[in-house]
C-alpha atoms as a PDB file:
ATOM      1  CA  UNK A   1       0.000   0.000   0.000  1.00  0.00           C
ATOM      2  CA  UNK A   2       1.733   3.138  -0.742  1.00  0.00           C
ATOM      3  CA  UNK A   3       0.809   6.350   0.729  1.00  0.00           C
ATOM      4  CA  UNK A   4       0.922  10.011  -0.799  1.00  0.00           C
ATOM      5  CA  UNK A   5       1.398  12.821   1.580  1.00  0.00           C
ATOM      6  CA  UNK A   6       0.530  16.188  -0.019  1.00  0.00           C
ATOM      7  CA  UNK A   7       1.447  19.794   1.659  1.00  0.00           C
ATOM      8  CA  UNK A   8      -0.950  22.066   0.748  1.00  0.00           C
ATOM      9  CA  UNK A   9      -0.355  25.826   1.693  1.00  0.00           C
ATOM     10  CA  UNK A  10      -4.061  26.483   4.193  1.00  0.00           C
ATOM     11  CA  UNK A  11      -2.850  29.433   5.226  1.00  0.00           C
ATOM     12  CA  UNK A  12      -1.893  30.726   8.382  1.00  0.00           C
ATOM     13  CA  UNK A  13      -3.426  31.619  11.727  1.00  0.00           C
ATOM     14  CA  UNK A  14      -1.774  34.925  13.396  1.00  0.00           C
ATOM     15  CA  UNK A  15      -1.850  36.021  16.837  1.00  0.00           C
ATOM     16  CA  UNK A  16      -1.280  39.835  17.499  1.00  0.00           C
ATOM     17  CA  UNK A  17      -1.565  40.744  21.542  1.00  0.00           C
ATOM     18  CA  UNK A  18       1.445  43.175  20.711  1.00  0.00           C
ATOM     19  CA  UNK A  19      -1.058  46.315  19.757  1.00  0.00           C
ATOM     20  CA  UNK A  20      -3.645  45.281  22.225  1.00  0.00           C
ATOM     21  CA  UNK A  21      -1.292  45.896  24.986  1.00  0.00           C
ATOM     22  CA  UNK A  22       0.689  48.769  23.812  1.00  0.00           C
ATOM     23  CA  UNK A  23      -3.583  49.895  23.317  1.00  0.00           C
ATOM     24  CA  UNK A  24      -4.121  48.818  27.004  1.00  0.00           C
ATOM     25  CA  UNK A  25       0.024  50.035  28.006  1.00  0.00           C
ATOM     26  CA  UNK A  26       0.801  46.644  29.371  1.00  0.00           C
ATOM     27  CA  UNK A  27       4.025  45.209  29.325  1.00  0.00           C
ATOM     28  CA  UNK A  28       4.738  41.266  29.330  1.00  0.00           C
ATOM     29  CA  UNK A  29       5.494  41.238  32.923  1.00  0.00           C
ATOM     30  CA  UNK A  30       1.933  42.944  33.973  1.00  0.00           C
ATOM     31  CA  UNK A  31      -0.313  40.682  31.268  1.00  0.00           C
ATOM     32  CA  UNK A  32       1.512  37.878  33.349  1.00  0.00           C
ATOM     33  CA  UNK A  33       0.506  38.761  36.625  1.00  0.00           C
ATOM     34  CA  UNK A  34      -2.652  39.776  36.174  1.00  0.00           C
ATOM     35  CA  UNK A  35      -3.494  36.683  34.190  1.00  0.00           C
ATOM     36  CA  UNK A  36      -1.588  34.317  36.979  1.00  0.00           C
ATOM     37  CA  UNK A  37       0.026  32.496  33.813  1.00  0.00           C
ATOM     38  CA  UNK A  38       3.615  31.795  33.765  1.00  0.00           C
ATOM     39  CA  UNK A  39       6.020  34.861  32.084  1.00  0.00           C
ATOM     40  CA  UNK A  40       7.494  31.892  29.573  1.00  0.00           C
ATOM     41  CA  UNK A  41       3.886  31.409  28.179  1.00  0.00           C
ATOM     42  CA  UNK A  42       2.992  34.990  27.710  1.00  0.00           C
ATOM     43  CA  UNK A  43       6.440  35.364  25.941  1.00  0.00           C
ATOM     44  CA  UNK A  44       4.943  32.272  23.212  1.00  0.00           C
ATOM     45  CA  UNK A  45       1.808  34.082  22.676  1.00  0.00           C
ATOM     46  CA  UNK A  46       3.136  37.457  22.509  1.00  0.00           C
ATOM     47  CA  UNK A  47       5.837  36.151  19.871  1.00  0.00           C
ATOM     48  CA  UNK A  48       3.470  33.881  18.255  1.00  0.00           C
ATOM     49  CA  UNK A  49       5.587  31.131  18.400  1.00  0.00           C
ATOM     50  CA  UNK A  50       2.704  29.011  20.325  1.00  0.00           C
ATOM     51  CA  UNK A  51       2.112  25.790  18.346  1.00  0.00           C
ATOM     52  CA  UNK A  52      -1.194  25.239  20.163  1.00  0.00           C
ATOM     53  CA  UNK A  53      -3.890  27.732  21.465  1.00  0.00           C
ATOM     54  CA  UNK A  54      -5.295  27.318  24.909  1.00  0.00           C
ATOM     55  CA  UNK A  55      -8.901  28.401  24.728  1.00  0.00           C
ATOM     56  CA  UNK A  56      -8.287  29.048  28.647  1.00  0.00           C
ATOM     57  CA  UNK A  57      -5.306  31.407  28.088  1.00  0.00           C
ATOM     58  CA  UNK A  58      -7.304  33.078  25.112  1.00  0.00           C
ATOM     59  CA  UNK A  59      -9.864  33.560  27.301  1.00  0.00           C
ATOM     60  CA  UNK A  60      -7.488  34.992  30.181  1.00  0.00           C
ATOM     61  CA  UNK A  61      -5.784  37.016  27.318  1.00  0.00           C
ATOM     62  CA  UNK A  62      -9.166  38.345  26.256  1.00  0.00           C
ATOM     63  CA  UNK A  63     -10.749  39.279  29.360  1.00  0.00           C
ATOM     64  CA  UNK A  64      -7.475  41.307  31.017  1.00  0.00           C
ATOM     65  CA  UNK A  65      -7.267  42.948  27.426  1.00  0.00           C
ATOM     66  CA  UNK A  66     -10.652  43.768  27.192  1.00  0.00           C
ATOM     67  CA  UNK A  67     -11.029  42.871  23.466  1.00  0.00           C
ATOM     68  CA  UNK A  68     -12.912  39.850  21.593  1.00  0.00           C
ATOM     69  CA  UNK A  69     -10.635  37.273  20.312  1.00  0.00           C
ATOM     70  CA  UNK A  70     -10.888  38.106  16.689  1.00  0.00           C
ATOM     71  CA  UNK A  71      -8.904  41.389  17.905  1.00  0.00           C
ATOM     72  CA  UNK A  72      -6.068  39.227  18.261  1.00  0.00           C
ATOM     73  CA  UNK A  73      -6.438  36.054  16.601  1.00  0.00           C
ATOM     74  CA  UNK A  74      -6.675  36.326  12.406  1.00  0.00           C
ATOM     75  CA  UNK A  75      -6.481  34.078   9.162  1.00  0.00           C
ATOM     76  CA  UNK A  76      -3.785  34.754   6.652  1.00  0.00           C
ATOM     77  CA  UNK A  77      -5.054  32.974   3.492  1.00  0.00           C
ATOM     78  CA  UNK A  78      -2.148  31.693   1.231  1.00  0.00           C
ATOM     79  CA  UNK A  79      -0.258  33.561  -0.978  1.00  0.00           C
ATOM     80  CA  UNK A  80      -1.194  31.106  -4.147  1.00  0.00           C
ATOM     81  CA  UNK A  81      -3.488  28.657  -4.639  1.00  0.00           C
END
């Protein structure tokens, strides 16, 4: 049986808490502590280098921002189809 993997180009999924906070003037440190989550896992999602999205830290993320989630989270489509 032979199997055929094909990469197709979905797009991509972006996470932007960078303008919320600089909206809100929080830094890393202060989203931390007022969400209780650890400074290492703020640093993922304010990088976007988070492979998987906690709905519980979106949520947390949301509510100290006071924004929805599609004023952070967005859909890229790709470049070519």
């Amino acid at each position: 049986m032979n199997s055929v993997i094909i990469y197709a180009d979905y797009g991509e999924i972006h996470l932007d808490i960078k303008t919320m906070m600089k909206k809100r003037n929080l830094t890393r440190t202060m989203l931390a502590k007022r969400t209780g989550l650890h400074h290492q896992i703020i640093d993922r999602y304010y990088n976007n280098t988070i492979a998987r999205y906690d709905k519980d830290v979106l949520a947390k993320i949301c509510f100290i921002l006071e924004c929805n989630l599609s004023d952070i989270l967005y859909y890229e489509k790709p470049k070519s189809k």
